[in-house]
C-alpha atoms as a PDB file:
ATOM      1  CA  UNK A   1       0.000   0.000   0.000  1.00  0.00           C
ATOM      2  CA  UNK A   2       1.549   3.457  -0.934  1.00  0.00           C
ATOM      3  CA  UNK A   3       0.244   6.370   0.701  1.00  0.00           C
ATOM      4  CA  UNK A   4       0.812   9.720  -0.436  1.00  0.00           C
ATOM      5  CA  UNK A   5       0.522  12.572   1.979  1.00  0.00           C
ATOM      6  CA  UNK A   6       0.353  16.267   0.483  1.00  0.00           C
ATOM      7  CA  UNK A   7      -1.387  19.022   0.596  1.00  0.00           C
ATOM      8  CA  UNK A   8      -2.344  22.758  -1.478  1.00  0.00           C
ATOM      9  CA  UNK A   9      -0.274  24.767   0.628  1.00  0.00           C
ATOM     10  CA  UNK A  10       2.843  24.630   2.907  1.00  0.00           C
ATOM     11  CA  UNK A  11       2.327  24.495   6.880  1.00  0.00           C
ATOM     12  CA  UNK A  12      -0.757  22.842   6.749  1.00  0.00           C
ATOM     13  CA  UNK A  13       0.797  19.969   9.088  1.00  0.00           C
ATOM     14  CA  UNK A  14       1.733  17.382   6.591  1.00  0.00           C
ATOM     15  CA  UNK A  15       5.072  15.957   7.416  1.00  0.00           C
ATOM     16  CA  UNK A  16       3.288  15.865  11.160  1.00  0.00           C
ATOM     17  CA  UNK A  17       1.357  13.522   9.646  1.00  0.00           C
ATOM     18  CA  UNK A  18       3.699  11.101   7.515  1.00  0.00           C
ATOM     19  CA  UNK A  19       6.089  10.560  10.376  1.00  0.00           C
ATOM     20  CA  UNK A  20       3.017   9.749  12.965  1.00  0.00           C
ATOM     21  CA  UNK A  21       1.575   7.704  10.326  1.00  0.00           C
ATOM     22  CA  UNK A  22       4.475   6.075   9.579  1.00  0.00           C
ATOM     23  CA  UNK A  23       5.225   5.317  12.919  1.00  0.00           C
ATOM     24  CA  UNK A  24       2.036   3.627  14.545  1.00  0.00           C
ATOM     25  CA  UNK A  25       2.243   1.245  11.334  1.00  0.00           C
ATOM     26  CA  UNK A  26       5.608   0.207  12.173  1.00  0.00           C
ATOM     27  CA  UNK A  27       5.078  -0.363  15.922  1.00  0.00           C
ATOM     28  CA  UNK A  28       2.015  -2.655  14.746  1.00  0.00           C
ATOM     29  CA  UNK A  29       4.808  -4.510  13.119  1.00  0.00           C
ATOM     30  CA  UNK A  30       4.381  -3.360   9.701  1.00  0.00           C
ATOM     31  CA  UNK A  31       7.003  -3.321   6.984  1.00  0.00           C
ATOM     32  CA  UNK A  32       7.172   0.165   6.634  1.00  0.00           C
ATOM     33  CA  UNK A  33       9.101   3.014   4.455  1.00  0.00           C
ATOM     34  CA  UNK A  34       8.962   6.855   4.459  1.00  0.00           C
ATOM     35  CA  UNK A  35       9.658   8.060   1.330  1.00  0.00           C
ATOM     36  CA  UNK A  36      10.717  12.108   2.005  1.00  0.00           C
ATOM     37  CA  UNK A  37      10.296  13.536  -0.948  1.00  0.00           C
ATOM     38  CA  UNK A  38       9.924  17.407  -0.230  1.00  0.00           C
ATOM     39  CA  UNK A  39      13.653  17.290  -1.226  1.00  0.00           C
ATOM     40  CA  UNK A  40      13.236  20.875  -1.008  1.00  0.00           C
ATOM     41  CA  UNK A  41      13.232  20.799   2.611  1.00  0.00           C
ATOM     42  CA  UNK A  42      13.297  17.491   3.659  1.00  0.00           C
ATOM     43  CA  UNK A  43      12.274  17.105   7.654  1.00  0.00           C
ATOM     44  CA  UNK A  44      11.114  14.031   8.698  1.00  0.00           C
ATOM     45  CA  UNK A  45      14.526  12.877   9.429  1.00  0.00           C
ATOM     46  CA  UNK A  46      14.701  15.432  12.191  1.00  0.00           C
ATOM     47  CA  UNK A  47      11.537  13.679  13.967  1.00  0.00           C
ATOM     48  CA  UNK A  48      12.785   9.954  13.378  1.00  0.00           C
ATOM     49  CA  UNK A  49      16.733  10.377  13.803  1.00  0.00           C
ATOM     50  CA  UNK A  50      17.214   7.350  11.260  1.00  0.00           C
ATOM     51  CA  UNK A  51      20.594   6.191  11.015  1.00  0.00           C
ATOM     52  CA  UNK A  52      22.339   6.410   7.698  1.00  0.00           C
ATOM     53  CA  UNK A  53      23.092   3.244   5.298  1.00  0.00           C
ATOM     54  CA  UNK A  54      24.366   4.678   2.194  1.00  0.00           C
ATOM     55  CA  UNK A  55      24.009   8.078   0.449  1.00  0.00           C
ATOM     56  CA  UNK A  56      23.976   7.843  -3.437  1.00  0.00           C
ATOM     57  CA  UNK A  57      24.635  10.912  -5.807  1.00  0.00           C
ATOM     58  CA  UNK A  58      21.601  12.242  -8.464  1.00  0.00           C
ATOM     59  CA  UNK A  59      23.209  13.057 -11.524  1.00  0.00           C
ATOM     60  CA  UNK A  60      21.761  14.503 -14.718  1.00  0.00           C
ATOM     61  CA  UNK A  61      22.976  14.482 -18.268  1.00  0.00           C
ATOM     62  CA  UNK A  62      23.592  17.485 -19.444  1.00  0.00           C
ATOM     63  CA  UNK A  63      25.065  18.177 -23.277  1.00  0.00           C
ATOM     64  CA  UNK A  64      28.445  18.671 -24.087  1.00  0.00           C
ATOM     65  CA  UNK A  65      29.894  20.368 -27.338  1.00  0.00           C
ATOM     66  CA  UNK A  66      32.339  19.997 -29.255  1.00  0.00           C
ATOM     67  CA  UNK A  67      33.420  22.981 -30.837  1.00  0.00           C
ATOM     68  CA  UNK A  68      36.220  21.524 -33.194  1.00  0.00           C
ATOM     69  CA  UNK A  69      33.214  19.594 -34.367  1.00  0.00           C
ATOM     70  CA  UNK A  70      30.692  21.706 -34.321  1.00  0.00           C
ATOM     71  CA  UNK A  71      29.010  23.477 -37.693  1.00  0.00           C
ATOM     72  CA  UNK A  72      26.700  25.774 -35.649  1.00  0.00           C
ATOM     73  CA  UNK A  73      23.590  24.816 -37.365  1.00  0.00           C
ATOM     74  CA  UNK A  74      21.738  25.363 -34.814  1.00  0.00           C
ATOM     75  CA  UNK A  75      19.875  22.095 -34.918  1.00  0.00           C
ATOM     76  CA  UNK A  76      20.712  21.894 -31.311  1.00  0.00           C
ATOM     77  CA  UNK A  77      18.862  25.037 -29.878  1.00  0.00           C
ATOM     78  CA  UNK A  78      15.893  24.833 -32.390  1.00  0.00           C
ATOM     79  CA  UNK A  79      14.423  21.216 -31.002  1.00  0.00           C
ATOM     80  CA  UNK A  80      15.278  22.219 -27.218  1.00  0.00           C
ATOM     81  CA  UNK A  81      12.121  23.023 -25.739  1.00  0.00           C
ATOM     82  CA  UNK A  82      13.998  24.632 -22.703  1.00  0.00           C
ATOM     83  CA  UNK A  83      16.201  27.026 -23.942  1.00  0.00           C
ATOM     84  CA  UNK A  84      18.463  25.035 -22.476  1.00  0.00           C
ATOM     85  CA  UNK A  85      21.106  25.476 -25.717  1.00  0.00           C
ATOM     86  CA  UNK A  86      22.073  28.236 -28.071  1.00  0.00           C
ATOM     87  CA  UNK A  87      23.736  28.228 -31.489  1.00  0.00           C
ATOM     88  CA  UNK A  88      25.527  31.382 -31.956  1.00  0.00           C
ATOM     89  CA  UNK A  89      27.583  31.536 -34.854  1.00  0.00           C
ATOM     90  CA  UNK A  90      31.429  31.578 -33.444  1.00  0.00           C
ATOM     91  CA  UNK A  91      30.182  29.109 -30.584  1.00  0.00           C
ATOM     92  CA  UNK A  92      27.435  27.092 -28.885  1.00  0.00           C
ATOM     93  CA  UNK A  93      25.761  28.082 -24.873  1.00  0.00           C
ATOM     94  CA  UNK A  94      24.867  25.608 -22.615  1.00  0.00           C
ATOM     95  CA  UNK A  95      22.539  26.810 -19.552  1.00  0.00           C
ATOM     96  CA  UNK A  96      22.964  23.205 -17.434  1.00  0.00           C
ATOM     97  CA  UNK A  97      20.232  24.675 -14.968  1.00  0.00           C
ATOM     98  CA  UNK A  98      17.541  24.827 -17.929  1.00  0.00           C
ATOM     99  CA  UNK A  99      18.438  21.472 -19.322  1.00  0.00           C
ATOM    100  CA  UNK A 100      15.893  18.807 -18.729  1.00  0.00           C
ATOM    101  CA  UNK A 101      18.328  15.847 -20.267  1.00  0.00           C
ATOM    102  CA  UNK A 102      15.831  14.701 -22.679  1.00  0.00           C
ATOM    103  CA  UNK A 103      18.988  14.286 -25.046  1.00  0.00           C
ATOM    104  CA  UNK A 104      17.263  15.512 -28.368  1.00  0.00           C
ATOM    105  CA  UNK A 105      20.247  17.858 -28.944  1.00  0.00           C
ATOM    106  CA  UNK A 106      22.531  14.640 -28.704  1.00  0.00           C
ATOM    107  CA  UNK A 107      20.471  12.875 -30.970  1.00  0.00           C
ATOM    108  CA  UNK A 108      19.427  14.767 -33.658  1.00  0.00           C
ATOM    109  CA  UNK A 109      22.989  16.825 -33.853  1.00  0.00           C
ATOM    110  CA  UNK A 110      23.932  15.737 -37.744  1.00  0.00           C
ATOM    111  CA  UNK A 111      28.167  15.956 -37.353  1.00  0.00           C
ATOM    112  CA  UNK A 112      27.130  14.371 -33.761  1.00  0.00           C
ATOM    113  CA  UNK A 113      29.430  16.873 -32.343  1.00  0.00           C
ATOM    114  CA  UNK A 114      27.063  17.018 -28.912  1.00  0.00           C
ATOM    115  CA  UNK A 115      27.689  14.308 -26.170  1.00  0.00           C
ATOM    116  CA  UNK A 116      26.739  13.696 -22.590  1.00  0.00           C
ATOM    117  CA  UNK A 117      28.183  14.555 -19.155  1.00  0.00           C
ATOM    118  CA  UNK A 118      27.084  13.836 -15.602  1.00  0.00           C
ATOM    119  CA  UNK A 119      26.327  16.888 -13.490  1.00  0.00           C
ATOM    120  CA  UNK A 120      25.214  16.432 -10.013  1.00  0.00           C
ATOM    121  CA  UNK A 121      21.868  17.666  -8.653  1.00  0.00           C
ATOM    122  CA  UNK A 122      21.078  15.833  -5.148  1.00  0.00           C
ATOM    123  CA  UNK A 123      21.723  13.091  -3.087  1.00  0.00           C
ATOM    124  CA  UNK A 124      19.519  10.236  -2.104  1.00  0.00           C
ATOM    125  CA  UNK A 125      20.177   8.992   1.731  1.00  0.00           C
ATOM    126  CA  UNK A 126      18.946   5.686   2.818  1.00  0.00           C
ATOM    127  CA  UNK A 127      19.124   4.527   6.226  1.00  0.00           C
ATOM    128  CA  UNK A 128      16.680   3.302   8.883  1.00  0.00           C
ATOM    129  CA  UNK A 129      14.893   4.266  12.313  1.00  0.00           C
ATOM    130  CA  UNK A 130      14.148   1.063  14.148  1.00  0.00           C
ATOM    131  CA  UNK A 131      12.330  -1.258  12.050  1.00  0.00           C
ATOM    132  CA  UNK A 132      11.074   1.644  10.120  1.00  0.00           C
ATOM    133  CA  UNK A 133      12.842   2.295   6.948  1.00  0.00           C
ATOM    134  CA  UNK A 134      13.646   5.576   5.533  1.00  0.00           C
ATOM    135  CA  UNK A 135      14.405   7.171   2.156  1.00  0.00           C
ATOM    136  CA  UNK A 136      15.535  11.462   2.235  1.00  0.00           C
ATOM    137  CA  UNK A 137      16.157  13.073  -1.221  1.00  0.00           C
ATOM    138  CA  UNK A 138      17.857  16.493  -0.669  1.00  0.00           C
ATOM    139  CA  UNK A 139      17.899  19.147  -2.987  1.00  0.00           C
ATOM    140  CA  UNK A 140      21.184  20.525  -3.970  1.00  0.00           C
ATOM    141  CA  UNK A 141      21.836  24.587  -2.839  1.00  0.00           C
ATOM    142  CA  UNK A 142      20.446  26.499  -6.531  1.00  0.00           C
ATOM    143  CA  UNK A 143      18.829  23.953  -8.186  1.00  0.00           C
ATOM    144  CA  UNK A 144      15.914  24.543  -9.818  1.00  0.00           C
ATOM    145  CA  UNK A 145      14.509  21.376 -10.680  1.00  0.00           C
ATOM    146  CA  UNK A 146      13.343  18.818  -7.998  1.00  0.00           C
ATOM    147  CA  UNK A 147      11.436  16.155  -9.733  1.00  0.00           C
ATOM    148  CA  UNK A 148      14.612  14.011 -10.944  1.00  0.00           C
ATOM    149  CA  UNK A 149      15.843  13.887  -7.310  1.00  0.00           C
ATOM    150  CA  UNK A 150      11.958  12.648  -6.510  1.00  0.00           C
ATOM    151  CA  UNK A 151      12.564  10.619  -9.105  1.00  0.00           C
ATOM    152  CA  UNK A 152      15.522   8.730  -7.531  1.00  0.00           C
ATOM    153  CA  UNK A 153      14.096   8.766  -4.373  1.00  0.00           C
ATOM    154  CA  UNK A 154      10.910   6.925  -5.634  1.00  0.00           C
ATOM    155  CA  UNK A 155      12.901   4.363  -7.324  1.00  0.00           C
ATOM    156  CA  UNK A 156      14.404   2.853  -3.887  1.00  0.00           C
ATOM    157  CA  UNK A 157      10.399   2.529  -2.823  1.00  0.00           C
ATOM    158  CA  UNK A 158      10.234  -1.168  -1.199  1.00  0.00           C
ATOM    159  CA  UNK A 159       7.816  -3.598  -3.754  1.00  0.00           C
ATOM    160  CA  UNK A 160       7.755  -6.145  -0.263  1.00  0.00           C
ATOM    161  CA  UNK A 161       6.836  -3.380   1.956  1.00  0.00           C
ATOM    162  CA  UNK A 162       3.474  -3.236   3.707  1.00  0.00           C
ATOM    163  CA  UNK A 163       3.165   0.409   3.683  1.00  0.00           C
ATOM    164  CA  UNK A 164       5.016   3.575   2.196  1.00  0.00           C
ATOM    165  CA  UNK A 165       4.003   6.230   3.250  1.00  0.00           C
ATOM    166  CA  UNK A 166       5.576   9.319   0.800  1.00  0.00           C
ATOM    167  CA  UNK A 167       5.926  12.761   2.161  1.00  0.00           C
ATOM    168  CA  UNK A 168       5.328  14.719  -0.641  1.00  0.00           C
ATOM    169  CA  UNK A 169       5.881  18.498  -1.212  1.00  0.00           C
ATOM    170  CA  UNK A 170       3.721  21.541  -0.949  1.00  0.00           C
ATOM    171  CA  UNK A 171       1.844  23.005  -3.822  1.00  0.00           C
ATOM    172  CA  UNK A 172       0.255  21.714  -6.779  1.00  0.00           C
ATOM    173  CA  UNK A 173       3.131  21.440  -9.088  1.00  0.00           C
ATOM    174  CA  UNK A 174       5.617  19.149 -10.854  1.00  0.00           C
ATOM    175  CA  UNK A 175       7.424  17.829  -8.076  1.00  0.00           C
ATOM    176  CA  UNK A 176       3.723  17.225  -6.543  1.00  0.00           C
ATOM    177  CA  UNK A 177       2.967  14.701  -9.761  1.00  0.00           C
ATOM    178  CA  UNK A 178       6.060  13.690  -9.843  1.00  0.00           C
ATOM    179  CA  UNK A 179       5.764  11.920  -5.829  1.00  0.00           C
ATOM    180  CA  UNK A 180       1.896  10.885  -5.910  1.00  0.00           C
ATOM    181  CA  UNK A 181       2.357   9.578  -8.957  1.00  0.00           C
ATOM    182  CA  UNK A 182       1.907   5.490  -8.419  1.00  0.00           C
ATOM    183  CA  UNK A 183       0.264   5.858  -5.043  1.00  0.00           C
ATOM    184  CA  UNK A 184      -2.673   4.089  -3.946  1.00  0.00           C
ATOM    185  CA  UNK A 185      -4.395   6.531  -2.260  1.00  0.00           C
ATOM    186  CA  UNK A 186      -3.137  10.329  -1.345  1.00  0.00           C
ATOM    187  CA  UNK A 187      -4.021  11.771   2.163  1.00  0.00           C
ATOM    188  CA  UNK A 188      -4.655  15.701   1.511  1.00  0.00           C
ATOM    189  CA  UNK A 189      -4.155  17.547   4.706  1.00  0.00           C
ATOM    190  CA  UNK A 190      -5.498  21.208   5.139  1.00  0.00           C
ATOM    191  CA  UNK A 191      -6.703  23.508   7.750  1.00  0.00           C
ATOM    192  CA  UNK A 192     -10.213  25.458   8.199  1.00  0.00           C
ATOM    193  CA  UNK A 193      -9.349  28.886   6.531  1.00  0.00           C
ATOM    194  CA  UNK A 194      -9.767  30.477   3.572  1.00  0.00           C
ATOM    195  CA  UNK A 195      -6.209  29.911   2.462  1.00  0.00           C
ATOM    196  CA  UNK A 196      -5.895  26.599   3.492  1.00  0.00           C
ATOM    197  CA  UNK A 197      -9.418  25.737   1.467  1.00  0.00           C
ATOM    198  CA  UNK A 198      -8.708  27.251  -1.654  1.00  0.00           C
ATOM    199  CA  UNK A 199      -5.445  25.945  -1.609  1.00  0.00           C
ATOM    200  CA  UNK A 200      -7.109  22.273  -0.913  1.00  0.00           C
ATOM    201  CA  UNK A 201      -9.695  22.831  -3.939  1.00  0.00           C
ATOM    202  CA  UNK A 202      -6.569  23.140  -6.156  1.00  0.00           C
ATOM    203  CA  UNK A 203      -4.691  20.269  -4.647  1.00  0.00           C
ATOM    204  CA  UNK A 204      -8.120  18.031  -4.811  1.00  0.00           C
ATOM    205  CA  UNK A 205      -8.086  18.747  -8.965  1.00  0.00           C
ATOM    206  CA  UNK A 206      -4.825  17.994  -9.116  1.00  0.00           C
ATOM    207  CA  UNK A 207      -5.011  14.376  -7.642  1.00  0.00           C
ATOM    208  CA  UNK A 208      -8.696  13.899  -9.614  1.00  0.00           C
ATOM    209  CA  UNK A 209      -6.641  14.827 -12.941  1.00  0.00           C
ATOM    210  CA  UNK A 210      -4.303  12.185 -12.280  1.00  0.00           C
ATOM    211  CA  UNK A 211      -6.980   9.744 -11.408  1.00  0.00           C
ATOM    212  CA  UNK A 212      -6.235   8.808  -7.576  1.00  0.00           C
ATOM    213  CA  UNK A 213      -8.992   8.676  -4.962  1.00  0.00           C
ATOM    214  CA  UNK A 214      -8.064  10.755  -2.409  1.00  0.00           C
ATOM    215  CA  UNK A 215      -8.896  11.674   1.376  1.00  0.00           C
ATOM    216  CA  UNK A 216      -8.445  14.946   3.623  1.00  0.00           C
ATOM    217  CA  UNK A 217      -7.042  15.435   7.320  1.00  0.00           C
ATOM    218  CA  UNK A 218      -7.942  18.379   8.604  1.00  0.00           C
ATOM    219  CA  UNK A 219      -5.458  19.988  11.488  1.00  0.00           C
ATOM    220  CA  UNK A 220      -6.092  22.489  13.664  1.00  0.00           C
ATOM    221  CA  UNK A 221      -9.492  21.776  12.885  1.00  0.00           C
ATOM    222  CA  UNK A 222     -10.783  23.022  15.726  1.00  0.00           C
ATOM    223  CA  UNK A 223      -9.800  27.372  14.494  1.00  0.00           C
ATOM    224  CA  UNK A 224     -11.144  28.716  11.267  1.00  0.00           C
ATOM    225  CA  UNK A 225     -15.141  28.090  10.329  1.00  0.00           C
ATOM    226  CA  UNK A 226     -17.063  25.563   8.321  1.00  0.00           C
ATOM    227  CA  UNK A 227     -16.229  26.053   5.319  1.00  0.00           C
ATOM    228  CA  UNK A 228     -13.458  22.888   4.554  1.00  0.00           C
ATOM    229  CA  UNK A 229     -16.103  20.688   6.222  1.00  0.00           C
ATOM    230  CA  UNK A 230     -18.881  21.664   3.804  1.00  0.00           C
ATOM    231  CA  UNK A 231     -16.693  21.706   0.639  1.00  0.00           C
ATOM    232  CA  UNK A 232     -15.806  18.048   1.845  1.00  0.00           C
ATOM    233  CA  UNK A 233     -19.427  17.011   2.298  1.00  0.00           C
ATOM    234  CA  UNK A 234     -20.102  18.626  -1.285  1.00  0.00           C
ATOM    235  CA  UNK A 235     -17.358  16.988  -2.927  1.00  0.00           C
ATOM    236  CA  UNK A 236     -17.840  13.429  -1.255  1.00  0.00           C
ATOM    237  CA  UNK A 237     -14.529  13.293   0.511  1.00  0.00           C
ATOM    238  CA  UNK A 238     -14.527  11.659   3.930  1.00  0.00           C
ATOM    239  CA  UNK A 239     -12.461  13.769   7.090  1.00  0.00           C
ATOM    240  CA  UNK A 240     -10.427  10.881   7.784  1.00  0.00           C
ATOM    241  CA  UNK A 241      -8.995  12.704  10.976  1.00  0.00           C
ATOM    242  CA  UNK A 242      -9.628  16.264  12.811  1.00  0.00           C
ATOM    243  CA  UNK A 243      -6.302  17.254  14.737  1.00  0.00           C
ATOM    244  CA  UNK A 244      -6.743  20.401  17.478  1.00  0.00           C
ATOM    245  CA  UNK A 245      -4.912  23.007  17.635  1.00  0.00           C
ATOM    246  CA  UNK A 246      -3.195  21.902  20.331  1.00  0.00           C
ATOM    247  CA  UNK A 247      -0.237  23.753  21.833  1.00  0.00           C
ATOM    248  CA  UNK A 248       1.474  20.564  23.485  1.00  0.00           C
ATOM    249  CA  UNK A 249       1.401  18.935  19.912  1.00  0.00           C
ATOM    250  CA  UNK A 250       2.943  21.869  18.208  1.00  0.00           C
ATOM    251  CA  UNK A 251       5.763  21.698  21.419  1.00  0.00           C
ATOM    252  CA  UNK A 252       6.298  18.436  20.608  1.00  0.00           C
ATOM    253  CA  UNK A 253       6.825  19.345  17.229  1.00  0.00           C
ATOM    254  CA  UNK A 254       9.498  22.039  18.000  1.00  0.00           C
ATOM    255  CA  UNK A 255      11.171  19.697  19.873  1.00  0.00           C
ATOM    256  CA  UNK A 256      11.355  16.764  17.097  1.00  0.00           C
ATOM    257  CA  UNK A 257       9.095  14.921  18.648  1.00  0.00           C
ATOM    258  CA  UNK A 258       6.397  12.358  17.692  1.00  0.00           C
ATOM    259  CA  UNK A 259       2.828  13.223  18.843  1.00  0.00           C
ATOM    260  CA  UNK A 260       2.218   9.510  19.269  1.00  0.00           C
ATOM    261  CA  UNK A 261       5.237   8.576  21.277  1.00  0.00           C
ATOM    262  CA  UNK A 262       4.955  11.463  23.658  1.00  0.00           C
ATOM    263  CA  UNK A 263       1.048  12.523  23.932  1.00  0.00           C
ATOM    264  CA  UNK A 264      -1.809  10.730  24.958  1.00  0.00           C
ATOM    265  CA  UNK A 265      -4.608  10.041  22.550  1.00  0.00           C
ATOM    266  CA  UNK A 266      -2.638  10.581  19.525  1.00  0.00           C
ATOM    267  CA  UNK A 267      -1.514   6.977  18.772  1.00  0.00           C
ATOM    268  CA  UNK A 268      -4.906   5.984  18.753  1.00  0.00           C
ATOM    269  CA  UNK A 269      -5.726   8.515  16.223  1.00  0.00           C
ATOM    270  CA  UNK A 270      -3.626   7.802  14.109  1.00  0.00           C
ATOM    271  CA  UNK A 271      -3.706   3.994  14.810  1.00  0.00           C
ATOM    272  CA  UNK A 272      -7.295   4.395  13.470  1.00  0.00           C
ATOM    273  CA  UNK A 273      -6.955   6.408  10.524  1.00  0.00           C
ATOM    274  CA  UNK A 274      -4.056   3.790   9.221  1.00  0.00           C
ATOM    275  CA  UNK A 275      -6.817   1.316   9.532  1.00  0.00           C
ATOM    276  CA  UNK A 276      -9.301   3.430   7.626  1.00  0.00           C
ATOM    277  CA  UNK A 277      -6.735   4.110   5.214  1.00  0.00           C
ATOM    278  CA  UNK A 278      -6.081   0.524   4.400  1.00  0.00           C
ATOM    279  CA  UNK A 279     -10.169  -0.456   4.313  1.00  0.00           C
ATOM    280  CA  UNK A 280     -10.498   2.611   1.402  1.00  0.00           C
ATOM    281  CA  UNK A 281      -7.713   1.470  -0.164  1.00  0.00           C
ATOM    282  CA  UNK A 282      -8.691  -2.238  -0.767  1.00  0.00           C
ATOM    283  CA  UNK A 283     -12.139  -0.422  -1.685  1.00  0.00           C
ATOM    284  CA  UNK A 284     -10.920   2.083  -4.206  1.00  0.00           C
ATOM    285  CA  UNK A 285      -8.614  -0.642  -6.072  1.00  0.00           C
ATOM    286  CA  UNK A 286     -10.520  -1.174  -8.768  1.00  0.00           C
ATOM    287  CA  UNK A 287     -12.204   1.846  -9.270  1.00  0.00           C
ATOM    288  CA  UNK A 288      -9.485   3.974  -9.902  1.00  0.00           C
ATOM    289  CA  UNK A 289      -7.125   3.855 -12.692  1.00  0.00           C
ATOM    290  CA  UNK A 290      -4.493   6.656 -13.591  1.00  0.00           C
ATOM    291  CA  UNK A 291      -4.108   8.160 -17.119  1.00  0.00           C
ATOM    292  CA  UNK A 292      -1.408   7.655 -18.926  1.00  0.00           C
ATOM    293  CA  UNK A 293       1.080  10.505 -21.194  1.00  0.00           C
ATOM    294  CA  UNK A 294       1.414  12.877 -17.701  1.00  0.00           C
ATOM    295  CA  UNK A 295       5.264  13.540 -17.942  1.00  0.00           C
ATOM    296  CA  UNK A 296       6.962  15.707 -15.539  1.00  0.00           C
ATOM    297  CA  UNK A 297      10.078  17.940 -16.889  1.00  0.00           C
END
């Protein structure tokens, strides 16, 4: 079962969420994996302290030219959708930020005076916290483009595992796609306020595009008005969970700490909405089916 947890907005409380979640599955004796794919600003390592196995390096292709070679044609820069290459005529630019590494300048180059190079743009950290197992893409300093580090860390997801749970990151973008993509079922958390309801709607037609039944959390439910609860009720999607605004959680949280190991009630809570996950997700198996041809750059 693969769980994806995002939501419309940063802050709403959804990292809070993964780590609990992953947590309370893994004391049940679960096999379980957290995925942290907000390699923008990757956290749940601070609340689980996992201990490092190996760290592997993300590398792109990017295009290199050789000039000796080189007719400037500019073949290169007129199939690059990014911009990514320029064909003056005493030499050829290469802006390794904008590249995408589809390789269509390496390909279609007729004196095939373009080749490949590795340039690194994360890191990938495996390691483990307990029993639970845990996968951190980070991000490197100026990059621009997250989804090929989601990308690696998505490709150590565990095919024997019981449960992985991905963190995913804020927003409704790219790197969004790019870590609910293949999920099961993806846990939208939000808060009662107008920001944090608009920014659900958005993240709610975002899943539905990609054709993944979806829940919501709502945290700090207890501030704010009606107005997430109704939109819920209109739209057919089931509160899975209502978290207070509670100031000993969000101590807890400035401390690192897991609501469920060091507050009472919480493991319960979240005991019960991994089981309710797990019943809507044996429901929903055959009744959902992704489209295909959604690419992220």
């Amino acid at each position: 079962m693969r769980v994806a947890v995002a939501s419309g907005k940063g802050g709403t409380g959804k990292t809070t969420v993964a780590v609990n979640l992953a947590r309370v599955a893994a004391d049940a004796g679960r096999r379980v994996q957290l995925l942290d794919c907000d390699v923008e600003e990757p956290d749940c390592a601070l609340f689980l302290h996992p201990q490092s196995l190996r760290t592997q390096v993300v590398e792109l292709a990017i295009p290199e030219v050789d000039e000796a070679a080189c007719t400037h044609c500019g073949v290169c820069g007129d199939v690059c959708e990014f911009h990514a290459i320029v064909s003056l005529p005493s030499t050829v630019l290469v802006f390794p930020e904008l590249c995408h590494s589809c390789g269509a300048c390496t390909l279609l180059c007729p004196q095939k005076a373009i080749t490949e190079t590795a340039r690194r743009t994360g890191s990938v950290e495996l390691g483990h916290a307990g029993v639970l197992a845990t996968v951190v893409g980070t991000l490197d300093v100026g990059e621009a483009k997250s989804p090929p580090v989601i990308k690696a860390v998505q490709a150590q997801a565990d095919a024997e595992a019981d449960l992985v749970v991905i963190d995913a990151p804020p927003g409704t973008s790219c790197p969004v796609i790019e870590a609910v993509r293949g999920a099961d079922f993806v846990l939208l958390v939000s808060e009662p306020t107008p920001f944090g309801l608009h920014d659900l709607e958005l993240a709610v037609q975002t899943v539905r595009m990609l054709g993944l039944p979806l829940t919501v959390v709502a945290n700090r439910a207890d501030i704010g008005d009606e107005r997430l609860r109704e939109y819920c009720r209109q739209e057919g999607i089931e509160i899975l969970l209502e978290i207070p605004d509670d100031r000993q959680l969000a101590e807890a949280y400035s401390r690192g700490r897991l609501a469920v190991d060091v507050l009472p009630g919480y493991r319960e809570r979240f005991t019960a909405l991994l089981d309710r996950l797990s019943e809507l997700v044996g429901a929903s198996a055959n009744q959902f089916s992704a489209p295909v041809g959604l690419e992220t750059p």
